[in-house]
N, C-alpha and C. Protein backbone atom coordinates (compact mmCIF):
# COMPACT_ATOMS: atom_id res chain seq x y z
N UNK A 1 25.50 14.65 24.99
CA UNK A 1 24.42 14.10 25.79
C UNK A 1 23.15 13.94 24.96
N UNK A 2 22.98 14.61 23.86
CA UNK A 2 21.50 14.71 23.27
C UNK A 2 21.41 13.78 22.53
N UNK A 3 23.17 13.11 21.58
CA UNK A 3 22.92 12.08 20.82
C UNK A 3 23.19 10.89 21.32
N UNK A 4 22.88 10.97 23.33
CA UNK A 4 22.88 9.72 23.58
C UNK A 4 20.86 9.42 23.89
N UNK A 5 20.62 10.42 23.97
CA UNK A 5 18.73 10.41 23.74
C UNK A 5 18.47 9.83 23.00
N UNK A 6 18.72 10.34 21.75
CA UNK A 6 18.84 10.09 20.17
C UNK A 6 18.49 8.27 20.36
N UNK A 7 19.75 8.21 21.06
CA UNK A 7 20.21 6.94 20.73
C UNK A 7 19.80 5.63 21.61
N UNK A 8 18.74 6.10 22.32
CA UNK A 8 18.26 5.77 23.07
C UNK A 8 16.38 5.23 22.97
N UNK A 9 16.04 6.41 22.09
CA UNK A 9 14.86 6.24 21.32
C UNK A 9 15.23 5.34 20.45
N UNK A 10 15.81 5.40 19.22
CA UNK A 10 16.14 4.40 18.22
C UNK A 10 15.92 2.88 19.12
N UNK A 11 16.79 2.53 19.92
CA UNK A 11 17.07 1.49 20.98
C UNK A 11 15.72 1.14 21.52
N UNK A 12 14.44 2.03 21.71
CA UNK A 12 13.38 1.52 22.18
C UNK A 12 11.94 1.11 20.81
N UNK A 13 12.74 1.93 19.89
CA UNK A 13 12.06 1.09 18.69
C UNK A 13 12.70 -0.32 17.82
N UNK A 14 13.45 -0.94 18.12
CA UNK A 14 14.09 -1.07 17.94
C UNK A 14 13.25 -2.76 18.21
N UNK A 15 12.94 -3.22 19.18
CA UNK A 15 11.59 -4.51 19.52
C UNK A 15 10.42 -4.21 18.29
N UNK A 16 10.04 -2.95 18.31
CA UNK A 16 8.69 -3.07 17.60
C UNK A 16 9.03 -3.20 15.81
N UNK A 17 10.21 -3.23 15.69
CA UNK A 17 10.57 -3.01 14.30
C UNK A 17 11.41 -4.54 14.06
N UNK A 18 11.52 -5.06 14.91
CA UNK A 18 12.36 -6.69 14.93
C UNK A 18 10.51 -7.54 14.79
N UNK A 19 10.12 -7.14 15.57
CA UNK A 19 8.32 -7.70 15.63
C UNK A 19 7.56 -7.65 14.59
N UNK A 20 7.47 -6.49 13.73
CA UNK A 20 6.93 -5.98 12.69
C UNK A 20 7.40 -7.17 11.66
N UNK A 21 9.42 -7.39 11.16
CA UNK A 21 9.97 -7.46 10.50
C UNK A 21 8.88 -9.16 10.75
N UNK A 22 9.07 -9.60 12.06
CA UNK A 22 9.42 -10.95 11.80
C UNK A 22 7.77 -11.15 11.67
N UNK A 23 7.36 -10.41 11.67
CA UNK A 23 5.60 -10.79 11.43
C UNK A 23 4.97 -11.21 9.84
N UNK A 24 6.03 -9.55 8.99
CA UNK A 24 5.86 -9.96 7.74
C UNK A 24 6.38 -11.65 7.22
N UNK A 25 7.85 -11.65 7.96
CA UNK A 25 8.18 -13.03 7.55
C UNK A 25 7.94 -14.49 7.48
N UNK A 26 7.19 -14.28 9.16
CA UNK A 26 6.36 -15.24 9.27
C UNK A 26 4.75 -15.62 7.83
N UNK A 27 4.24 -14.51 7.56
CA UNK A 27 3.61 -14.45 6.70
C UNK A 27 3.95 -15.10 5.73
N UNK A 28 5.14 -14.52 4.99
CA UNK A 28 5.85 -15.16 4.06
C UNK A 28 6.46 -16.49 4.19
N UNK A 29 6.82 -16.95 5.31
CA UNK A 29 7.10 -18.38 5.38
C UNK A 29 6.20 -19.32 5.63
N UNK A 30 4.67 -18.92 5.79
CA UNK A 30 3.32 -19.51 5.39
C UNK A 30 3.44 -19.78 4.02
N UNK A 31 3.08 -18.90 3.28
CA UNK A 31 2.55 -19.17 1.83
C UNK A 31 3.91 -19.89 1.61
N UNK A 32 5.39 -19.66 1.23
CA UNK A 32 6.53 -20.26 0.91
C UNK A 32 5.84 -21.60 1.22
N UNK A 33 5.92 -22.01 1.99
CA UNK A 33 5.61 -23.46 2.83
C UNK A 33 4.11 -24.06 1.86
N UNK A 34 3.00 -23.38 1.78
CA UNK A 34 2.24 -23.57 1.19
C UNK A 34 2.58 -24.29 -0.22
N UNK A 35 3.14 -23.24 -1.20
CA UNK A 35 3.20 -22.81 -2.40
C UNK A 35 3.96 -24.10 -2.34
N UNK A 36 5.38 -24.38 -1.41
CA UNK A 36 5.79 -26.15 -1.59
C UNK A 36 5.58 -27.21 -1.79
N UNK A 37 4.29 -27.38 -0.45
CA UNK A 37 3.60 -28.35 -0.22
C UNK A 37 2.83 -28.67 -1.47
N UNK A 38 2.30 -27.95 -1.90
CA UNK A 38 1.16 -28.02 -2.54
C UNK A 38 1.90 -27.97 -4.44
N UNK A 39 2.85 -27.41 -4.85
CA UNK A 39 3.54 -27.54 -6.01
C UNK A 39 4.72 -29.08 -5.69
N UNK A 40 4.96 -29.47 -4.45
CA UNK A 40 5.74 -30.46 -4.30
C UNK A 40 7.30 -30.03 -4.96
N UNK A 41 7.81 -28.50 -4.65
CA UNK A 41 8.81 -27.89 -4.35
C UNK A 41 9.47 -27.46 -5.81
N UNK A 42 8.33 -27.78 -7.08
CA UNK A 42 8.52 -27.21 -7.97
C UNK A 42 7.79 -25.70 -8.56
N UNK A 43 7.68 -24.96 -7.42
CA UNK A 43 6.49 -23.45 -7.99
C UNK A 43 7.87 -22.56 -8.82
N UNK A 44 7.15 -22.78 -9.84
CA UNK A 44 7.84 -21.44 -10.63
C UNK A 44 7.04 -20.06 -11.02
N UNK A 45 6.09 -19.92 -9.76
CA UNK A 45 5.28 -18.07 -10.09
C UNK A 45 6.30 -17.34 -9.85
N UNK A 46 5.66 -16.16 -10.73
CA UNK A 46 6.70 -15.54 -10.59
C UNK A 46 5.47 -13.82 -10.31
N UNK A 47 5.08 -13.85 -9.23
CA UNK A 47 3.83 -12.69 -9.00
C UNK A 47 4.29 -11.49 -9.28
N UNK A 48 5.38 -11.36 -8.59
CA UNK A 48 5.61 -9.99 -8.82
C UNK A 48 6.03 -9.00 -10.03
N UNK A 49 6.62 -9.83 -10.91
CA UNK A 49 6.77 -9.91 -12.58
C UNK A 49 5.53 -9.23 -13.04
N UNK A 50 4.53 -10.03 -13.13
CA UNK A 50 3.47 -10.28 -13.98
C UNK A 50 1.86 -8.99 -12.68
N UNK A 51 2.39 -8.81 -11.82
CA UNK A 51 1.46 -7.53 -10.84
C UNK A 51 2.58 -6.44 -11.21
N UNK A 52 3.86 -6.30 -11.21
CA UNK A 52 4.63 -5.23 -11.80
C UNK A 52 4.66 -4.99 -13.61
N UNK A 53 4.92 -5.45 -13.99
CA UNK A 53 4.61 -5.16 -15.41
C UNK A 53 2.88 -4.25 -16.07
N UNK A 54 1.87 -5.26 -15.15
CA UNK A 54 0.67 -4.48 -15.21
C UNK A 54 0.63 -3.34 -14.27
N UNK A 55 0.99 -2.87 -13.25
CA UNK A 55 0.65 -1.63 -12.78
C UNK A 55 1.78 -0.88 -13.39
N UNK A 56 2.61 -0.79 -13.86
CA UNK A 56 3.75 0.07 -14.60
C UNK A 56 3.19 0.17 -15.86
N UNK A 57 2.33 -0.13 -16.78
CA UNK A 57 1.76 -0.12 -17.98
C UNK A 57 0.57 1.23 -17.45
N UNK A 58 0.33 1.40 -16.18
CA UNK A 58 -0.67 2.67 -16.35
C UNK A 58 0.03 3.80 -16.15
N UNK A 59 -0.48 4.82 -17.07
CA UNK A 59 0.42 5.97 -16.97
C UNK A 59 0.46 6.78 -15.49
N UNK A 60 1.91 7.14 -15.53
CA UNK A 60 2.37 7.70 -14.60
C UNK A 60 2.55 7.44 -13.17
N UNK A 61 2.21 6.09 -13.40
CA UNK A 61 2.88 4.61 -12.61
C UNK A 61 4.70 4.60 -12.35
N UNK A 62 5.16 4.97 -11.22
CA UNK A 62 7.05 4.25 -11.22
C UNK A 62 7.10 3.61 -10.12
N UNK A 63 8.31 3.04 -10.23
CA UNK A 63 8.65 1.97 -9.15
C UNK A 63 9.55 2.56 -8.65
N UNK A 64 9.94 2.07 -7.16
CA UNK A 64 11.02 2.64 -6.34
C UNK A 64 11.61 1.07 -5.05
N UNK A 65 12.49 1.18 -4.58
CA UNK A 65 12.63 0.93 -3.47
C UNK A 65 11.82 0.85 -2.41
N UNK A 66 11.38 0.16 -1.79
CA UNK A 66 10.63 0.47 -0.53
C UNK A 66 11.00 0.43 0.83
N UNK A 67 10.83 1.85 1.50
CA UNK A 67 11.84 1.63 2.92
C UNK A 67 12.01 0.39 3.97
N UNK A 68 10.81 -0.28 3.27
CA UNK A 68 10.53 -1.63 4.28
C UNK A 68 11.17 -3.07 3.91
N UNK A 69 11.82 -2.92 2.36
CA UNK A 69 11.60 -4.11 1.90
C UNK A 69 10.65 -4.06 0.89
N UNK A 70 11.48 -4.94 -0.06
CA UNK A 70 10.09 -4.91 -2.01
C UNK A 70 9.85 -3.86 -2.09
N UNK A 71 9.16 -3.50 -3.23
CA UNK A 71 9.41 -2.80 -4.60
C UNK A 71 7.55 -1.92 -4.43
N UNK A 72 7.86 -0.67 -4.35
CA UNK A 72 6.81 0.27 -4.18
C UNK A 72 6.48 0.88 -5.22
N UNK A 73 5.48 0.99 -5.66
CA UNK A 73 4.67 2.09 -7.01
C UNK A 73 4.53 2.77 -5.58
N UNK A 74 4.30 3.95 -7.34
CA UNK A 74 3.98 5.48 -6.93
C UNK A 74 3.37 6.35 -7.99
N UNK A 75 2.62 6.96 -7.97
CA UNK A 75 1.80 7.82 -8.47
C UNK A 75 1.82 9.24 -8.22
N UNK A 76 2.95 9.71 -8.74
CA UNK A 76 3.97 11.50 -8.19
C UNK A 76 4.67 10.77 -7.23
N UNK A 77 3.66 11.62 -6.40
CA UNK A 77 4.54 11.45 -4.65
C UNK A 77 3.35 10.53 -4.35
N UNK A 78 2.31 10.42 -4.75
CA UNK A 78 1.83 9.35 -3.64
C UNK A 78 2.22 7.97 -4.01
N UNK A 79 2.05 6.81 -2.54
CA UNK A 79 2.57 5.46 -2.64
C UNK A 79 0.71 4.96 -2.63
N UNK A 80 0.89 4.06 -4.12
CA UNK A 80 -0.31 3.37 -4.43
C UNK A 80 -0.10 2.24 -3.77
N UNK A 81 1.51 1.89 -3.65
CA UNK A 81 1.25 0.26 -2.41
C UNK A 81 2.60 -0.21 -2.45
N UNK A 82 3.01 -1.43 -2.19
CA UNK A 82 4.43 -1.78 -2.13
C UNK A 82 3.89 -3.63 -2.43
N UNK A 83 4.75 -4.03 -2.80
CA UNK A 83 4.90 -5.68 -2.94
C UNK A 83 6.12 -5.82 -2.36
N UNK A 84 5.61 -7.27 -1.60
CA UNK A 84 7.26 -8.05 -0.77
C UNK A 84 7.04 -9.19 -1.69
N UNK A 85 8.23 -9.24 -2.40
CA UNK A 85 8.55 -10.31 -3.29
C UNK A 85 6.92 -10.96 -4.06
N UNK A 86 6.66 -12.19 -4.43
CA UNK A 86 5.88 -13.03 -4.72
C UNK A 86 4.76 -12.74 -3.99
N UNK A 87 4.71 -12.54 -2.49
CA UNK A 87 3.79 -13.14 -1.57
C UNK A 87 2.95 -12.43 -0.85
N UNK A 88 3.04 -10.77 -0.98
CA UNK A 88 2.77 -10.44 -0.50
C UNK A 88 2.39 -8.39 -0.77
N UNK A 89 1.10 -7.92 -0.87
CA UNK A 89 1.10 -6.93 -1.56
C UNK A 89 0.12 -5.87 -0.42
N UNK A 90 0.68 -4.78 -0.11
CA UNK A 90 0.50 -3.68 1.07
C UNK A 90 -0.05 -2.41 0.28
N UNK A 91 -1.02 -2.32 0.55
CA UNK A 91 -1.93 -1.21 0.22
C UNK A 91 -2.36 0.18 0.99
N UNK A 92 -2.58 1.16 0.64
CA UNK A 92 -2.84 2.28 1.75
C UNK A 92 -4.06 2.51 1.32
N UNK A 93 -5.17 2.48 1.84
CA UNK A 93 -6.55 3.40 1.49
C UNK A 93 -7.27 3.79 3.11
N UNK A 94 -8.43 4.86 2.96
CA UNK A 94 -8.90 5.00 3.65
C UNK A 94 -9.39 4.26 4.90
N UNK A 95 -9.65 4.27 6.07
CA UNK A 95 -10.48 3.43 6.95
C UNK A 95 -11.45 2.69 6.43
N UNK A 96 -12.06 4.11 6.17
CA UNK A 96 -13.60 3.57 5.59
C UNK A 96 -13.48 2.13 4.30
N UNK A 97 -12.73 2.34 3.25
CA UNK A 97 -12.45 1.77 2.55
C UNK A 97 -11.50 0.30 3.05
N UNK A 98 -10.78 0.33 3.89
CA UNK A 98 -10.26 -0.94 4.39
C UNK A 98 -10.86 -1.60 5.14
N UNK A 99 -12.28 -1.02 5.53
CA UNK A 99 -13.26 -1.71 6.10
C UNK A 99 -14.25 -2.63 5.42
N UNK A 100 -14.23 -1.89 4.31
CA UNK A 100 -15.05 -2.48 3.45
C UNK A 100 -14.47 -3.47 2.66
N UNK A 101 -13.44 -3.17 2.53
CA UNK A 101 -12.17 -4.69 2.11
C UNK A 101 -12.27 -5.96 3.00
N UNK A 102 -12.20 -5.64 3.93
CA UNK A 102 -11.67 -6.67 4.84
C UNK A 102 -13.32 -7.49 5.05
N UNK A 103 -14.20 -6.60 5.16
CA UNK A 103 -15.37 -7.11 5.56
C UNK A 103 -15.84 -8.12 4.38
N UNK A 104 -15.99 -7.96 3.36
CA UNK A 104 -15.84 -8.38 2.04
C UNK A 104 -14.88 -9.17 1.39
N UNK A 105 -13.85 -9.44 2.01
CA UNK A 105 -12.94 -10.63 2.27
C UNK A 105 -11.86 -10.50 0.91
N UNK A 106 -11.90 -9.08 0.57
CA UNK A 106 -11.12 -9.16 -0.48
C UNK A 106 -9.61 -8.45 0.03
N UNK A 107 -9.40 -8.06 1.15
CA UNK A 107 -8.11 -8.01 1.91
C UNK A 107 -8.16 -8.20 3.20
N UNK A 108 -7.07 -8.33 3.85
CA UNK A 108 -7.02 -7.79 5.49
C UNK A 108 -6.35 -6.86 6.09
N UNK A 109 -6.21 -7.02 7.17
CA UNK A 109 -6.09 -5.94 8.06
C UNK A 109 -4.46 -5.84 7.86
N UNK A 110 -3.81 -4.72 7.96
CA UNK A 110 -2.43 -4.63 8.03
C UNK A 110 -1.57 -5.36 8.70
N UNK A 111 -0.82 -5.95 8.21
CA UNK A 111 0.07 -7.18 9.39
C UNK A 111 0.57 -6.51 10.45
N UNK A 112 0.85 -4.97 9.59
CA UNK A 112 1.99 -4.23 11.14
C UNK A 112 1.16 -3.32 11.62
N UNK A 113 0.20 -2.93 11.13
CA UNK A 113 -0.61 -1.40 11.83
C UNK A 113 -2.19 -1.84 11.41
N UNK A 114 -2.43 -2.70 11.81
CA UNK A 114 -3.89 -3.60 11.38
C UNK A 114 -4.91 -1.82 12.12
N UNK A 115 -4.80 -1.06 12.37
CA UNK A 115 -6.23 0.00 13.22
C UNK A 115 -5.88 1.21 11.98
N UNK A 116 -4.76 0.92 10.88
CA UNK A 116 -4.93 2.40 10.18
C UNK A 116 -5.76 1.66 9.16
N UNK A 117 -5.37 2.45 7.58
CA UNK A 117 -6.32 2.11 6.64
C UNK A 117 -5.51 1.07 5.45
N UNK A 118 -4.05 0.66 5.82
CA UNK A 118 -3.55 -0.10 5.12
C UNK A 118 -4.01 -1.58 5.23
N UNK A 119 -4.01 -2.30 4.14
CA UNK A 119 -4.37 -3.50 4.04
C UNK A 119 -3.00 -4.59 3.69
N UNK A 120 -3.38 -5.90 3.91
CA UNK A 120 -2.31 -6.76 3.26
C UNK A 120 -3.17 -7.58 2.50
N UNK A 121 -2.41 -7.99 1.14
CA UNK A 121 -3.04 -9.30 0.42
C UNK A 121 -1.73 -10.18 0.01
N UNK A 122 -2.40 -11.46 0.64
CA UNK A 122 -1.09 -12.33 0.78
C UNK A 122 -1.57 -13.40 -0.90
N UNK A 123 -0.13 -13.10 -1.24
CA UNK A 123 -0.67 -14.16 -3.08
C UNK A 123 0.12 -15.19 -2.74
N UNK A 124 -1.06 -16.20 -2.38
CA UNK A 124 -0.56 -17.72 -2.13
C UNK A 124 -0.29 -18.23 -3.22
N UNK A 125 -1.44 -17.97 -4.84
CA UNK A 125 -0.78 -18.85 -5.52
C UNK A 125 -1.24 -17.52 -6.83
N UNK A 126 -1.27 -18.81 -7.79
CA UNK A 126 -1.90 -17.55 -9.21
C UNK A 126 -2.93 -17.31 -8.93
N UNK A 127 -4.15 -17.72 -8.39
CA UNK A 127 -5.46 -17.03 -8.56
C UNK A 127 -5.48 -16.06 -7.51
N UNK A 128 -4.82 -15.99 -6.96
CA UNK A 128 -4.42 -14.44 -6.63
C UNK A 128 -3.83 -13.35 -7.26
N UNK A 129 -3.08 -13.64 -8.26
CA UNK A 129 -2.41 -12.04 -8.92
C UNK A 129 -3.68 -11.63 -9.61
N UNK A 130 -4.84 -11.72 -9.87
CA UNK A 130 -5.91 -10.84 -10.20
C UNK A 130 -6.59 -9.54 -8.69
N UNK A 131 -6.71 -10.67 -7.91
CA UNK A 131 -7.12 -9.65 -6.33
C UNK A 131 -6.21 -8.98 -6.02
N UNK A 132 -4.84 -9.13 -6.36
CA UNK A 132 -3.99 -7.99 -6.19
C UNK A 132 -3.79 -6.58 -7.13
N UNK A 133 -4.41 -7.22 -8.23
CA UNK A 133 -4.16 -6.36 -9.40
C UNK A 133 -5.41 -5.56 -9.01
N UNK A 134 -6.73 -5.66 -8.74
CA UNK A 134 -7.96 -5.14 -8.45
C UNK A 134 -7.55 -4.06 -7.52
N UNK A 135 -6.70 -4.88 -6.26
CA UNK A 135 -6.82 -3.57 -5.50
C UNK A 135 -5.48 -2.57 -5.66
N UNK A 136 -4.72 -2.74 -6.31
CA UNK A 136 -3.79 -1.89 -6.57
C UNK A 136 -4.24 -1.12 -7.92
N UNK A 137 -5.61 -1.21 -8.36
CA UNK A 137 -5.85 -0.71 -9.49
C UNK A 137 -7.21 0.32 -8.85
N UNK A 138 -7.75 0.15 -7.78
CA UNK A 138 -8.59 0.30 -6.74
C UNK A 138 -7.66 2.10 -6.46
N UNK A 139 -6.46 1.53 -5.48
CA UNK A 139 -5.83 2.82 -5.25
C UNK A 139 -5.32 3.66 -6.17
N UNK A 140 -4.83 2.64 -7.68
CA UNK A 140 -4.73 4.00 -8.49
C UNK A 140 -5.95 4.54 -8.96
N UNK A 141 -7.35 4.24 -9.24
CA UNK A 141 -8.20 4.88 -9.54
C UNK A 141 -8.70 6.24 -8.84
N UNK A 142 -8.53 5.70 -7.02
CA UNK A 142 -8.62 6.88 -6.65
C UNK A 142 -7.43 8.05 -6.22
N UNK A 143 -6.16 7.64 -6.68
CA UNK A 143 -5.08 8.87 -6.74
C UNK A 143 -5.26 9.54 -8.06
N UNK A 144 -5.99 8.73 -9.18
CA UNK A 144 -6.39 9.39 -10.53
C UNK A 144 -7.13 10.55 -10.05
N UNK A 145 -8.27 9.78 -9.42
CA UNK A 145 -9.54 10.60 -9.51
C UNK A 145 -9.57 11.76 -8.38
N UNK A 146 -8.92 11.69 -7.45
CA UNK A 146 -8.50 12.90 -6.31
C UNK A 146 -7.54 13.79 -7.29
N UNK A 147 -6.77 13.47 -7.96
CA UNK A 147 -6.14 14.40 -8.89
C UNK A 147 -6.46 15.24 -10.04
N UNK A 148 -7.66 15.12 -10.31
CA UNK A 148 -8.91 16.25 -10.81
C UNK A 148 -9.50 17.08 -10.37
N UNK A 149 -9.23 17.16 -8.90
CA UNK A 149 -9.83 18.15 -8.20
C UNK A 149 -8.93 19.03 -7.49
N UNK A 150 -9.36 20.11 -7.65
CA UNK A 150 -8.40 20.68 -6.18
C UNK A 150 -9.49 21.46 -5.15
N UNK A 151 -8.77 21.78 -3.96
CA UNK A 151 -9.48 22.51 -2.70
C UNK A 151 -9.54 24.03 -3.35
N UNK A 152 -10.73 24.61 -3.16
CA UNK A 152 -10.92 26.24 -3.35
C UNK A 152 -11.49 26.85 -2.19
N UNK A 153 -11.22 28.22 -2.02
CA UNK A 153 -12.20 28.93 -1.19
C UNK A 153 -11.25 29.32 -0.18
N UNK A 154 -9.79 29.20 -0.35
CA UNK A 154 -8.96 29.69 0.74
C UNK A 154 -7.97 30.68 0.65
N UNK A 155 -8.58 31.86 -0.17
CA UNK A 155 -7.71 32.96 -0.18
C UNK A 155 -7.40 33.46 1.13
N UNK A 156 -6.40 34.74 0.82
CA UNK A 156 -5.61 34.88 1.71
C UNK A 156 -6.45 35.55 2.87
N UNK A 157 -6.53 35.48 3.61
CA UNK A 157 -6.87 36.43 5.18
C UNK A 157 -8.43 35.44 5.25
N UNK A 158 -9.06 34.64 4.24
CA UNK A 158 -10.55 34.06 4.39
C UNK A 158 -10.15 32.65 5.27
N UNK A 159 -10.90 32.37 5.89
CA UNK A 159 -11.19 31.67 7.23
C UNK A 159 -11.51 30.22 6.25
N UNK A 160 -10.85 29.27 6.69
CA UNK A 160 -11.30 27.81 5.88
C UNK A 160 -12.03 27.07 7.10
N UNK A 161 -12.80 26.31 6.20
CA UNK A 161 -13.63 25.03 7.26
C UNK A 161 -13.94 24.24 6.35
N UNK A 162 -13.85 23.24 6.99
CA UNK A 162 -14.26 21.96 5.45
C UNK A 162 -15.84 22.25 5.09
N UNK A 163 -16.68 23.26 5.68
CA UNK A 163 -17.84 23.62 5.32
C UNK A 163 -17.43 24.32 4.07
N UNK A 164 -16.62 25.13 4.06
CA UNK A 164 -16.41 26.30 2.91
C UNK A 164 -15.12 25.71 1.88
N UNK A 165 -14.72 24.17 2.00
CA UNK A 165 -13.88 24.44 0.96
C UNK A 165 -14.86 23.54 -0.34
N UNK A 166 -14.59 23.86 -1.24
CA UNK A 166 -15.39 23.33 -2.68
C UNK A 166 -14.67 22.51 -3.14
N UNK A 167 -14.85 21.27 -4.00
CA UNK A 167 -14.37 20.39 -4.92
C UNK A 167 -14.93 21.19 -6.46
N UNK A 168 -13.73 21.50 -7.08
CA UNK A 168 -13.93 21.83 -7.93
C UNK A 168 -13.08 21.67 -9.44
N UNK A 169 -13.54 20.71 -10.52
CA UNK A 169 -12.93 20.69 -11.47
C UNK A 169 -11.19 21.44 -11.52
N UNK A 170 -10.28 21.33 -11.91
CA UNK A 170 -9.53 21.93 -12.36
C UNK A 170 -9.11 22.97 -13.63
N UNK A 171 -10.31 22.48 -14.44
CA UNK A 171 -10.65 23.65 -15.42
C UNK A 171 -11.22 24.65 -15.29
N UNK A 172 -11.14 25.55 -15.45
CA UNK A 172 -11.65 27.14 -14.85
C UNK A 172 -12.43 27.65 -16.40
N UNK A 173 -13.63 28.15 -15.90
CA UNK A 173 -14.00 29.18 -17.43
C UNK A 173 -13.44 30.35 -16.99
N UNK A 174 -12.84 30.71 -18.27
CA UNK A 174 -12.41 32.31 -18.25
C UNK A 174 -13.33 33.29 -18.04
């Protein structure tokens, strides 16, 4: 009986993930259509080549699979962003920071979860693989730079509050 629940939830996500899918695609069958019209059905970019080769050149940059579709960097465990093929490049940053993207017209709002802090940048043609490279160079700067610090002030039995925790170098004087 429980793995007919199971199976039942799956079944009610199941619209929002056919919706999602066909939203990105639609996206992508914009620019496709574009990139036609406008090359007259000869485009030979090749974006994702030439935005993968440069973010894999910074250290400690890898590529993986992405559960969604196209090809995800990563930085350890964190995901600096994912690319869908040619056309299309998904970013994670803060609110605050995807606000200031979008407002500033250098991304938009997430195709599938436009209210968190992920962005989309759609690469219609070449003068786009630079704005993609910016902001995927954007999120690795700050998984660099959060990775110099760690949280202090939370020994054992002491009471934490983001009043009391410190940013503090990772080098310690002896």
């Amino acid at each position: 009986m429980r793995s007919t629940g199971r199976r039942a939830i799956r079944l009610r996500r199941l619209p929002r993930a056919i919706g999602a899918a066909a939203r990105v695609w639609s996206i992508i069958a914009r620019i496709r259509l574009e990139r036609f019209i406008r090359t007259k059905g000869t485009d030979t970019m090749n974006a994702h080549d030439i935005i993968r080769d440069e973010v894999l050149s910074w250290p400690g940059v890898t590529e993986e699979p992405h559960r969604f579709g196209g090809m995800e960097f990563r930085l350890g465990r964190r995901e600096l962003g994912h690319l869908h093929g040619d056309y299309l490049a998904d970013l994670p940053f803060p609110v605050r920071i995807r606000e200031e993207l979008v407002r500033d017209g250098k991304a938009m709002p997430h195709h599938i979860l436009p209210q968190s802090g992920w962005v989309s940048y759609p690469i219609r043609d070449e003068c786009a693989i630079p704005g993609a490279l910016d902001l995927f160079r954007l999120a690795y700067d700050r998984a660099t730079a959060r990775s110099q610090f760690e949280v202090r002030g939370s020994e054992k039995g002491e009471a934490t509050t983001p009043n009391s925790e410190l940013r503090t170098p990772n080098t310690r004087a002896s």
